[in-house]
N, C-alpha and C. Protein backbone atom coordinates (compact mmCIF):
# COMPACT_ATOMS: atom_id res chain seq x y z
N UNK A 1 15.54 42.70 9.48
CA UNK A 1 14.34 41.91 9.25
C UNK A 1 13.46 42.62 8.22
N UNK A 2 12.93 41.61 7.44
CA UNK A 2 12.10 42.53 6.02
C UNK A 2 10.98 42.39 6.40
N UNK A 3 10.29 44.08 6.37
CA UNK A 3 8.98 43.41 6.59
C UNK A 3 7.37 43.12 5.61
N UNK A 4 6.84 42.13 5.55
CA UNK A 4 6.09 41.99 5.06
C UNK A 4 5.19 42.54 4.00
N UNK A 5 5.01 42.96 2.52
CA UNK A 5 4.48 42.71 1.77
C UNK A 5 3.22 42.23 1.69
N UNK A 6 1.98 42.46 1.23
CA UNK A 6 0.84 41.65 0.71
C UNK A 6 -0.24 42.81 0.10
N UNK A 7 -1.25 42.04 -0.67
CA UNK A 7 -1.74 43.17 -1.65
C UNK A 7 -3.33 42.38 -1.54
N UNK A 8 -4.23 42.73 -1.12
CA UNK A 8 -5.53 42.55 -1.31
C UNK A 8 -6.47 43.64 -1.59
N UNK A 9 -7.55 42.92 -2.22
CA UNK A 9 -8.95 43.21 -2.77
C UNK A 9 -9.32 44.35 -0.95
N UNK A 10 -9.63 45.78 -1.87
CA UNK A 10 -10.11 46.73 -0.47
C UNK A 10 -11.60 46.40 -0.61
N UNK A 11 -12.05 46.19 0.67
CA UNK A 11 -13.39 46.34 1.17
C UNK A 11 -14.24 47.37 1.41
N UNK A 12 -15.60 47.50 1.83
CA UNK A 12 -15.97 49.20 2.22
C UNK A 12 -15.68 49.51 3.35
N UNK A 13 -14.56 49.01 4.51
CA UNK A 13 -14.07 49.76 5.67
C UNK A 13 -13.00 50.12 5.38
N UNK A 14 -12.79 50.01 3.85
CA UNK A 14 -11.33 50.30 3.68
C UNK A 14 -11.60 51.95 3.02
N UNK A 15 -12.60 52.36 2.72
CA UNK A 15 -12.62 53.44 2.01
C UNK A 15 -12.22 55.13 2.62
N UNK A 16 -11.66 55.10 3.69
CA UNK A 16 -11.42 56.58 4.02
C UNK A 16 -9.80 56.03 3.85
N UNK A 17 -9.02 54.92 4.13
CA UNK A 17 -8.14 54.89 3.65
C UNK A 17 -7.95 55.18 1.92
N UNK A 18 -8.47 54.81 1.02
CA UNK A 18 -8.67 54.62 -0.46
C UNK A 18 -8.74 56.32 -0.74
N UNK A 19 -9.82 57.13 0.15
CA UNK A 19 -9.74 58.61 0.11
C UNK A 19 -8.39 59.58 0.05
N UNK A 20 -7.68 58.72 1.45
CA UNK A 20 -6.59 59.34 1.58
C UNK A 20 -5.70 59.02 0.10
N UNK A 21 -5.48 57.99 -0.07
CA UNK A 21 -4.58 57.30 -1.34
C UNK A 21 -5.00 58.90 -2.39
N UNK A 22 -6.13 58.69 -2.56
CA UNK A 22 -6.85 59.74 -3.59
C UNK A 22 -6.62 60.97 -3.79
N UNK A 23 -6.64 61.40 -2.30
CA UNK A 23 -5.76 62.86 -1.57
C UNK A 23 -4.47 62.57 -1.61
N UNK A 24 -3.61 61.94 -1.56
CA UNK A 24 -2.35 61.99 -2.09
C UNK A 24 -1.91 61.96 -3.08
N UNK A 25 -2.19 61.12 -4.12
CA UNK A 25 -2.35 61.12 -5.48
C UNK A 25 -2.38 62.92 -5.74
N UNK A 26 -3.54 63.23 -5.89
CA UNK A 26 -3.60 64.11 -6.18
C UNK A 26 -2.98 65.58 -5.77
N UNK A 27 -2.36 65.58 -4.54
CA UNK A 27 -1.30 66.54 -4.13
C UNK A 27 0.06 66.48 -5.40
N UNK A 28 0.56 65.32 -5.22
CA UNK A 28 1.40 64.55 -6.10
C UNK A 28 1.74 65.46 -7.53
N UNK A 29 0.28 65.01 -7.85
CA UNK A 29 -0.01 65.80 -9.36
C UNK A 29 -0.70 67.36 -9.40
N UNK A 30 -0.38 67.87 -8.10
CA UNK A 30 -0.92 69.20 -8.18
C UNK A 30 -2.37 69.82 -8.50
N UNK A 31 -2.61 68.47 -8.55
CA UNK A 31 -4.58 68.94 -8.74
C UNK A 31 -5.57 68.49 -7.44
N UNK A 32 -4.98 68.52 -6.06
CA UNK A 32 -6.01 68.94 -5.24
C UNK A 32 -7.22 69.40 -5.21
N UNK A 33 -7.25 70.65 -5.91
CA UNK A 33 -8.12 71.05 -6.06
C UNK A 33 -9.59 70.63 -7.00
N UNK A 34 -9.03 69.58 -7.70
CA UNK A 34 -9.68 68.90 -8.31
C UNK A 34 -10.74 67.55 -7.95
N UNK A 35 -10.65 67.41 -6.57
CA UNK A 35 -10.67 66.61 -6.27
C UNK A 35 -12.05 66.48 -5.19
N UNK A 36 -13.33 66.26 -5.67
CA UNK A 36 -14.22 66.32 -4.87
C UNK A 36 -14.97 64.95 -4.36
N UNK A 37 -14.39 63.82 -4.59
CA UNK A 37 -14.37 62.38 -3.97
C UNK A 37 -14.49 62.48 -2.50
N UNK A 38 -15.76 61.80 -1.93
CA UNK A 38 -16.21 61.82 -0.47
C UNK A 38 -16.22 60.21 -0.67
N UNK A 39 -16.18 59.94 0.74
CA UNK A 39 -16.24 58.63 1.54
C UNK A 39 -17.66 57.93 0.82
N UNK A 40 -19.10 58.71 1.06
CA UNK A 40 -19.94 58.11 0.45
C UNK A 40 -19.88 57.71 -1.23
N UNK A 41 -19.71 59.27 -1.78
CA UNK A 41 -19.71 58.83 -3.19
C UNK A 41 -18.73 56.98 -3.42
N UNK A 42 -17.41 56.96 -2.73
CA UNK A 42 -16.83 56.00 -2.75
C UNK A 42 -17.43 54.79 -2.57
N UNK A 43 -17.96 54.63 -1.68
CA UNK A 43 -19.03 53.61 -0.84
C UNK A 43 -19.78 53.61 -1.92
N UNK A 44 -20.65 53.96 -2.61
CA UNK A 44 -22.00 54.00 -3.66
C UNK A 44 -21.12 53.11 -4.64
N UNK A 45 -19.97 53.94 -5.37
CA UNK A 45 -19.55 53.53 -6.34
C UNK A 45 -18.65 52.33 -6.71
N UNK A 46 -18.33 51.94 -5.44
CA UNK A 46 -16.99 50.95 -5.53
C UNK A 46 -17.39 49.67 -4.39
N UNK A 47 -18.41 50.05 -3.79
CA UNK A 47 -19.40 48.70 -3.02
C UNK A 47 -20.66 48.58 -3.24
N UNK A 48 -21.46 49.65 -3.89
CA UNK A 48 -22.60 49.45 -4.01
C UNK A 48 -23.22 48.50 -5.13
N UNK A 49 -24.48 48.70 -4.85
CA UNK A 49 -25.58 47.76 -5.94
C UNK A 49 -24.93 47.52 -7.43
N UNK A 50 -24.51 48.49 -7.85
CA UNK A 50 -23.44 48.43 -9.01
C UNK A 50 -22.16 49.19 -8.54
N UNK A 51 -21.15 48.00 -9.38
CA UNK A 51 -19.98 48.61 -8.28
C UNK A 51 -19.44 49.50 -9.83
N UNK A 52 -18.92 50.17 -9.83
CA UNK A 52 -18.13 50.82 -11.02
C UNK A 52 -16.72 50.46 -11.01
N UNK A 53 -16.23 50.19 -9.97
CA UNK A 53 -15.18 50.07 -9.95
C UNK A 53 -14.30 49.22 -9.00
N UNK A 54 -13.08 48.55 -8.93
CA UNK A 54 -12.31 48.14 -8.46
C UNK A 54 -10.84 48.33 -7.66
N UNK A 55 -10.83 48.51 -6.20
CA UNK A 55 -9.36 49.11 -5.59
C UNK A 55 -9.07 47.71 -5.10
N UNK A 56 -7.42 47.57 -5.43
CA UNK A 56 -6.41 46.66 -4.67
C UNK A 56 -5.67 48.26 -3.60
N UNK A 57 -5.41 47.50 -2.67
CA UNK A 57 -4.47 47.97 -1.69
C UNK A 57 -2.92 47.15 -1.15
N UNK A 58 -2.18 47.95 -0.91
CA UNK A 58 -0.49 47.40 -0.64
C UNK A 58 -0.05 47.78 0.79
N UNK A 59 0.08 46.33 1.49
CA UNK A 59 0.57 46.95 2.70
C UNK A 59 1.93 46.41 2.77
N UNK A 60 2.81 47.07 3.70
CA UNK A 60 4.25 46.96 4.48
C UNK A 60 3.80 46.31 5.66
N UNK A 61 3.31 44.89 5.91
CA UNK A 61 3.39 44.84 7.06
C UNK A 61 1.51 44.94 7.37
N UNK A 62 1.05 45.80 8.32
CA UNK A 62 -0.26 46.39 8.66
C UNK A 62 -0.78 47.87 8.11
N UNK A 63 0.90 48.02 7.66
CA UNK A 63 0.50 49.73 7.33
C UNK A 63 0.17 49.82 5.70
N UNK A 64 -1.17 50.69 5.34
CA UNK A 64 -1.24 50.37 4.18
C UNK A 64 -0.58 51.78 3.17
N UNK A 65 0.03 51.46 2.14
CA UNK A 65 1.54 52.13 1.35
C UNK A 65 0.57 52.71 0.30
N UNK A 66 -0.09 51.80 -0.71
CA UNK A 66 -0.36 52.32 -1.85
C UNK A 66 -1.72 51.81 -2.51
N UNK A 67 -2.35 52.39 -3.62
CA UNK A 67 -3.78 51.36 -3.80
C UNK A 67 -3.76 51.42 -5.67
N UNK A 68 -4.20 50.84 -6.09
CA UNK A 68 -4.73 51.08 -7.77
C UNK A 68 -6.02 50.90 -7.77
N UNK A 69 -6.73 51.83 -8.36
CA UNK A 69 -7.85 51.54 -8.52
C UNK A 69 -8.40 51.50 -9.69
N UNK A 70 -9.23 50.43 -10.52
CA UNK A 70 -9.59 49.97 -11.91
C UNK A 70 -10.73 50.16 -12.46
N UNK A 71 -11.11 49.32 -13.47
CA UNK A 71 -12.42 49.12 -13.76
C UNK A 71 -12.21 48.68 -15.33
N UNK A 72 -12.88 47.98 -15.83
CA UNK A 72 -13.52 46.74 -17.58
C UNK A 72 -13.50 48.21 -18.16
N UNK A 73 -13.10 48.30 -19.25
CA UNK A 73 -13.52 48.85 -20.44
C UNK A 73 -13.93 47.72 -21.53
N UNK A 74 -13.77 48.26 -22.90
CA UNK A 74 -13.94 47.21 -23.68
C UNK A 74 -13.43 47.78 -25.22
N UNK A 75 -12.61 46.80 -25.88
CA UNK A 75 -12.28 47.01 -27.25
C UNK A 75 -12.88 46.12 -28.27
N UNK A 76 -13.64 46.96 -28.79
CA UNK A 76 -14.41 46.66 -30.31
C UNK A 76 -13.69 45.72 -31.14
N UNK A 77 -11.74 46.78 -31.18
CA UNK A 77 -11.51 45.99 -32.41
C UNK A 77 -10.56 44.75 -31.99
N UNK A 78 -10.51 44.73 -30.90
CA UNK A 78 -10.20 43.01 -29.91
C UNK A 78 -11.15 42.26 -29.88
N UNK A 79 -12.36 43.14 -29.69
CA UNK A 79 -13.28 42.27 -29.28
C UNK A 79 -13.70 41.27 -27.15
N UNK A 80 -12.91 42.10 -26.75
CA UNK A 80 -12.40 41.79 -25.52
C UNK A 80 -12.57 42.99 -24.49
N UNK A 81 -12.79 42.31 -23.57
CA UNK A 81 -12.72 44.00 -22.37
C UNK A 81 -11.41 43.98 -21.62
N UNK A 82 -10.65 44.91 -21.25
CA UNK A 82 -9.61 45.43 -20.57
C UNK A 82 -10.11 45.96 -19.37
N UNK A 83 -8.47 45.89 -18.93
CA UNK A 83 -8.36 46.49 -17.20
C UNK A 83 -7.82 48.15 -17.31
N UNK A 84 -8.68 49.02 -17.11
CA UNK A 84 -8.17 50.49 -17.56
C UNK A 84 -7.93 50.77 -15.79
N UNK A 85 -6.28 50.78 -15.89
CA UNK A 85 -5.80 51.36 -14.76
C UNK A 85 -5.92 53.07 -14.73
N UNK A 86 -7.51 54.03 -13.55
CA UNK A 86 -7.42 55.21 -13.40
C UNK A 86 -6.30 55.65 -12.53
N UNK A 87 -5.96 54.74 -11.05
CA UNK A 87 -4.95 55.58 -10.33
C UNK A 87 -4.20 54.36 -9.81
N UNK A 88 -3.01 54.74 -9.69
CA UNK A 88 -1.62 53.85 -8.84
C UNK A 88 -1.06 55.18 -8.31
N UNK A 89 -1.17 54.74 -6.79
CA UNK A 89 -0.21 55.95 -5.81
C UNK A 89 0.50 54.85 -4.77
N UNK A 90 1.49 55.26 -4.59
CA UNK A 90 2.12 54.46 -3.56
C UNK A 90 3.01 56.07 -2.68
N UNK A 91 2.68 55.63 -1.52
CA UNK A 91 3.37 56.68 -0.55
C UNK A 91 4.86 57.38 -1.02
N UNK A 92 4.66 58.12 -0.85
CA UNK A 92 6.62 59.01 -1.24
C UNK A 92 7.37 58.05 -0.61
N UNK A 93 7.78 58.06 1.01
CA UNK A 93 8.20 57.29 1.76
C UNK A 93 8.46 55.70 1.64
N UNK A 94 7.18 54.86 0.98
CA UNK A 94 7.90 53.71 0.12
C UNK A 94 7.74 53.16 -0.98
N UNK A 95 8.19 54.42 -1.83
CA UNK A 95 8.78 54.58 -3.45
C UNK A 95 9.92 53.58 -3.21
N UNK A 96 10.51 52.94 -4.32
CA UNK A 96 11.39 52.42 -4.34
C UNK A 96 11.64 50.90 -3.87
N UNK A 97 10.75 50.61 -3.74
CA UNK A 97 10.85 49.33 -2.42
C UNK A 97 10.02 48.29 -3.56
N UNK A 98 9.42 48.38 -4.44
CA UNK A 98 9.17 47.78 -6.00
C UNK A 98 7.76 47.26 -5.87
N UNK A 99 6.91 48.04 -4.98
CA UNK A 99 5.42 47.76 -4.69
C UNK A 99 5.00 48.10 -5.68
N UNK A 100 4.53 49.76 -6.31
CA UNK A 100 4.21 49.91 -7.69
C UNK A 100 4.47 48.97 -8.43
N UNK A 101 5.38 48.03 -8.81
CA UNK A 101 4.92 47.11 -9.35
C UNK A 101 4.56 45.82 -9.35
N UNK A 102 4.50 45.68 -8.16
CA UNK A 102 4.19 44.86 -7.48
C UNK A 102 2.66 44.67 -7.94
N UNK A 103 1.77 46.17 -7.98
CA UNK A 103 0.45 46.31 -7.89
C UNK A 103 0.21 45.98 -9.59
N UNK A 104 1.37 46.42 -10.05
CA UNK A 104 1.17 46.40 -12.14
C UNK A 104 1.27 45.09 -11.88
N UNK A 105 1.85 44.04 -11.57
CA UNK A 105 2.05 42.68 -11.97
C UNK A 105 0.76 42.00 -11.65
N UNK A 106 -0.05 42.33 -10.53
CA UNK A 106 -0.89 41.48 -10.25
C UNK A 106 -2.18 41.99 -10.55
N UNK A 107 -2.02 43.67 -11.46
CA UNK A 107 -3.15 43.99 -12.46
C UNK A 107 -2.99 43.39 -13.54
N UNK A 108 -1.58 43.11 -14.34
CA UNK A 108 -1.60 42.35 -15.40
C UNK A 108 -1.29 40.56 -15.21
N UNK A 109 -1.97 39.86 -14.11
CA UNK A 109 -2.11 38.57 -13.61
C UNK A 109 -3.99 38.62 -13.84
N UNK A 110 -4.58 39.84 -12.86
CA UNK A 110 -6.05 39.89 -13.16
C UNK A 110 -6.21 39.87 -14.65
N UNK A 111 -5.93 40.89 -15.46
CA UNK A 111 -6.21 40.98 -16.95
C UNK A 111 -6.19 39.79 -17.79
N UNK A 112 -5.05 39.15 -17.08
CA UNK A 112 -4.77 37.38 -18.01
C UNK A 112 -6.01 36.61 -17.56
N UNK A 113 -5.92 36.70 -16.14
CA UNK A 113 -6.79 35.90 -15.44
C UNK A 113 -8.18 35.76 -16.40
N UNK A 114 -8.81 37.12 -16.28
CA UNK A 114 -10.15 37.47 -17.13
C UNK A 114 -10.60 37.70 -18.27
N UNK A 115 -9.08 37.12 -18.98
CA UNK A 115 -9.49 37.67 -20.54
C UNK A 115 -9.69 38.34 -21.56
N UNK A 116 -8.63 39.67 -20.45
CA UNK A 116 -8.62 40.72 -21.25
C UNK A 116 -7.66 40.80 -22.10
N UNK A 117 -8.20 41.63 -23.31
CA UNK A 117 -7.09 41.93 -24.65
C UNK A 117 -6.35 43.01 -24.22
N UNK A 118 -6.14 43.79 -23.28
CA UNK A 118 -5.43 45.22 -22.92
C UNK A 118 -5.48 45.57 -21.98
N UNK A 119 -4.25 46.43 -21.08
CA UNK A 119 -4.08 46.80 -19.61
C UNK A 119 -3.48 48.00 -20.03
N UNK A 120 -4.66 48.89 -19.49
CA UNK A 120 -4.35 50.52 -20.22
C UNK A 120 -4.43 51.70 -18.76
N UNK A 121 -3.61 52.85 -19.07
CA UNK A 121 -4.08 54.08 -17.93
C UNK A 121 -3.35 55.58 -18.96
N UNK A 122 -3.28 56.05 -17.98
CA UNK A 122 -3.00 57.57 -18.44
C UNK A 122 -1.44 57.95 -17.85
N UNK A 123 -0.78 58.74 -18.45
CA UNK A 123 -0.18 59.53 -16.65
C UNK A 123 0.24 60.99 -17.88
N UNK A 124 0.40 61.53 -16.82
CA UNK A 124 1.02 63.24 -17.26
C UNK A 124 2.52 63.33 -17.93
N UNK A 125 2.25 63.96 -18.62
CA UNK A 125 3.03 64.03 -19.60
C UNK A 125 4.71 64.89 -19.03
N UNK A 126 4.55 65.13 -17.82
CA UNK A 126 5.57 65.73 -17.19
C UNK A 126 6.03 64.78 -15.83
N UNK A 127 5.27 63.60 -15.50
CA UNK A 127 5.45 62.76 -14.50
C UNK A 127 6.72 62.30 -15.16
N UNK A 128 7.95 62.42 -15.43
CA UNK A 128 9.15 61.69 -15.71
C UNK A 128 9.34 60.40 -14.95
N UNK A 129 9.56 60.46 -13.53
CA UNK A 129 9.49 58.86 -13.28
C UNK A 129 8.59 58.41 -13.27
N UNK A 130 7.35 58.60 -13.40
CA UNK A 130 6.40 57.60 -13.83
C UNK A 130 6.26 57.01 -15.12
N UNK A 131 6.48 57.63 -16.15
CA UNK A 131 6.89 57.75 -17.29
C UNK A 131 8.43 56.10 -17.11
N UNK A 132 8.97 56.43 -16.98
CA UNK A 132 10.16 55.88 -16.80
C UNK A 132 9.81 54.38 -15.83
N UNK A 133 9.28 54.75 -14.74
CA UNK A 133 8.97 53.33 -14.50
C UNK A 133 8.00 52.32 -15.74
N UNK A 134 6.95 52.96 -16.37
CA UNK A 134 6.22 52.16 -16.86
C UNK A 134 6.89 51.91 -18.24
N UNK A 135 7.89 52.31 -18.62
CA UNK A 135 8.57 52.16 -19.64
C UNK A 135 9.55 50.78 -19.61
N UNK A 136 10.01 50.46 -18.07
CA UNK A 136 10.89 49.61 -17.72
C UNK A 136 9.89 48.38 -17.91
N UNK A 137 8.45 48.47 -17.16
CA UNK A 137 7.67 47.61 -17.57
C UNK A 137 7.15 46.93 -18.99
N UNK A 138 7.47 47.59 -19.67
CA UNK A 138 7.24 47.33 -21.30
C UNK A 138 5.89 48.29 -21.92
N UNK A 139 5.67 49.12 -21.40
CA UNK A 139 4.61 49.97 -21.47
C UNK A 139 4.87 50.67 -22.86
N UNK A 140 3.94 51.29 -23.75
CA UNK A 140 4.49 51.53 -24.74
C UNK A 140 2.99 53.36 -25.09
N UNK A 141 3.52 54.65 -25.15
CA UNK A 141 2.87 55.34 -25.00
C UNK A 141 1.72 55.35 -26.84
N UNK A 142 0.99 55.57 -26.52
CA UNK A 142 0.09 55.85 -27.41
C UNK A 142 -0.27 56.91 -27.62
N UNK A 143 0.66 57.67 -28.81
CA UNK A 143 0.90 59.44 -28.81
C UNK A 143 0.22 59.94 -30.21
N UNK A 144 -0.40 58.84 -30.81
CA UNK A 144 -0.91 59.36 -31.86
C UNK A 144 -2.61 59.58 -31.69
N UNK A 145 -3.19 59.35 -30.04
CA UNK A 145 -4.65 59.22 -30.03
C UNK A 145 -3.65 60.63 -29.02
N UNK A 146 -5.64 61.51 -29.22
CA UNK A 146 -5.79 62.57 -27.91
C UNK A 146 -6.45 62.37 -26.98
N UNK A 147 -6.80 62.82 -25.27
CA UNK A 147 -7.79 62.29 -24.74
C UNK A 147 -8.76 63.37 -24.99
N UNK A 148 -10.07 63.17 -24.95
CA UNK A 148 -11.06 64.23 -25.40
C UNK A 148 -11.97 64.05 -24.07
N UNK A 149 -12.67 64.85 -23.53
CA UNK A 149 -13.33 65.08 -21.91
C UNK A 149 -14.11 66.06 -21.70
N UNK A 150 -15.37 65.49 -21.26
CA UNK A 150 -16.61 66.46 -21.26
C UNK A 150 -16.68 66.41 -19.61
N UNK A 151 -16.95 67.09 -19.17
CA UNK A 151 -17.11 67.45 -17.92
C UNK A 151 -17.72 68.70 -17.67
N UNK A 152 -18.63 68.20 -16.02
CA UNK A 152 -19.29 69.75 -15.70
C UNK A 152 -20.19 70.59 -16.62
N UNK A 153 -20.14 71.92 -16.68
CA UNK A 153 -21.13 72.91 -17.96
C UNK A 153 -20.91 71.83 -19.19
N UNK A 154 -20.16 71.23 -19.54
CA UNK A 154 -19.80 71.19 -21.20
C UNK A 154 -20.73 69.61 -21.24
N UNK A 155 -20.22 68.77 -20.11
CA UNK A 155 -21.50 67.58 -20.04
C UNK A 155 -23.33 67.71 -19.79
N UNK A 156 -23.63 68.51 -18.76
CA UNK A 156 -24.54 68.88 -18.90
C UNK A 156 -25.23 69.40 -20.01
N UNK A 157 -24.67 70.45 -20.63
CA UNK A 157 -25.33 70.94 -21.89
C UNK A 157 -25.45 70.11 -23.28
N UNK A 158 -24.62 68.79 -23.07
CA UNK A 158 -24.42 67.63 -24.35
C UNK A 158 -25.82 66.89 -23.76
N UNK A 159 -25.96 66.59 -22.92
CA UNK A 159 -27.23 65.37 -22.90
C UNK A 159 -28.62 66.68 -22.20
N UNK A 160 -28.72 67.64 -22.33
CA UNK A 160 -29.90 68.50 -22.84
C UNK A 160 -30.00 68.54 -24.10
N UNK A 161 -29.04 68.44 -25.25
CA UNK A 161 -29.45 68.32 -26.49
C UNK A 161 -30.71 67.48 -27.08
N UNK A 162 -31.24 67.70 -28.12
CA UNK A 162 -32.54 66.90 -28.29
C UNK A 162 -31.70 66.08 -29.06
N UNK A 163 -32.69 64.76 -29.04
CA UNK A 163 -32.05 63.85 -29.99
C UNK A 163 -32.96 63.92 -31.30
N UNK A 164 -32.50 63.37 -32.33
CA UNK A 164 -33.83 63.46 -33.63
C UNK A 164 -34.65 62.58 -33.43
N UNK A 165 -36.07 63.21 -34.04
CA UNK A 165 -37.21 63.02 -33.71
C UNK A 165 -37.73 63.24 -32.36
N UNK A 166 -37.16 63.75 -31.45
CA UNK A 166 -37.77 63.77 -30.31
C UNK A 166 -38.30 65.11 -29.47
């Protein structure tokens, strides 16, 4: 007997699950340590007054497997805003079972849906099957841009700068 499939919009009781997703993810990719995402910050940012962002979740059934979580960018020279996929994790345990894309198909169903010119993310340059799955998808790497990233000391000290005239 197969069991059940389905993928909905997470709510804010869904967010210590969405944490865990986050904490796995990030074991995954060896940056744990990187990782200082709390339940509230989540709650503020992804239900609050302004939401920043957007999680789908994937369940087997009741048990939930995997989540993506999104958010609009926007291209100038489209002229259009995009769906910039930050994270897709789906459990070790049910890899294979074709949920990951399950979650890409119905990010690139939203993107059509809304009008976006582009459905974009990142992944590591040593993730081989990830690499490889999104390749099967028609994904196509963009190796001639770098990513550039201010964070922490190096952000702080950019917006203490004075601006002119001021």
């Amino acid at each position: 007997m197969k069991t059940e499939f389905s993928i909905r919009e997470a709510t804010v009781a869904d967010v210590p699950l969405i944490l865990g997703f986050i904490r796995g993810l990030a074991a995954y990719e060896k940056l744990s340590h990187e990782v200082t995402a709390t339940e509230e910050l989540l709650r503020r940012n992804l239900f609050g007054e302004r939401r920043r962002a957007e999680a789908l979740l994937a369940f087997e059934g009741t048990e939930g497997v995997g989540f993506a979580l999104f958010f609009h960018n926007f291209s100038t020279f489209v002229g259009k805003p995009g769906i910039y996929l930050e994270d897709l994790f789906i459990r070790p345990e049910f890899r294979g079972r074709g949920y990951g894309k399950a979650l890409m198909v119905y990010l690139a169903r939203l993107a059509k849906q809304r009008d976006c010119g582009r459905f974009e993310w990142w992944v590591l340059d040593w993730n081989t099957p990830s690499l490889e799955f999104y390749r099967s998808l028609g994904a196509v790497s963009m190796s001639d841009w770098t990513v550039q990233r201010l964070t922490g000391d190096a952000l702080t000290a950019l917006a203490a700068q004075p601006l002119p005239n001021n």
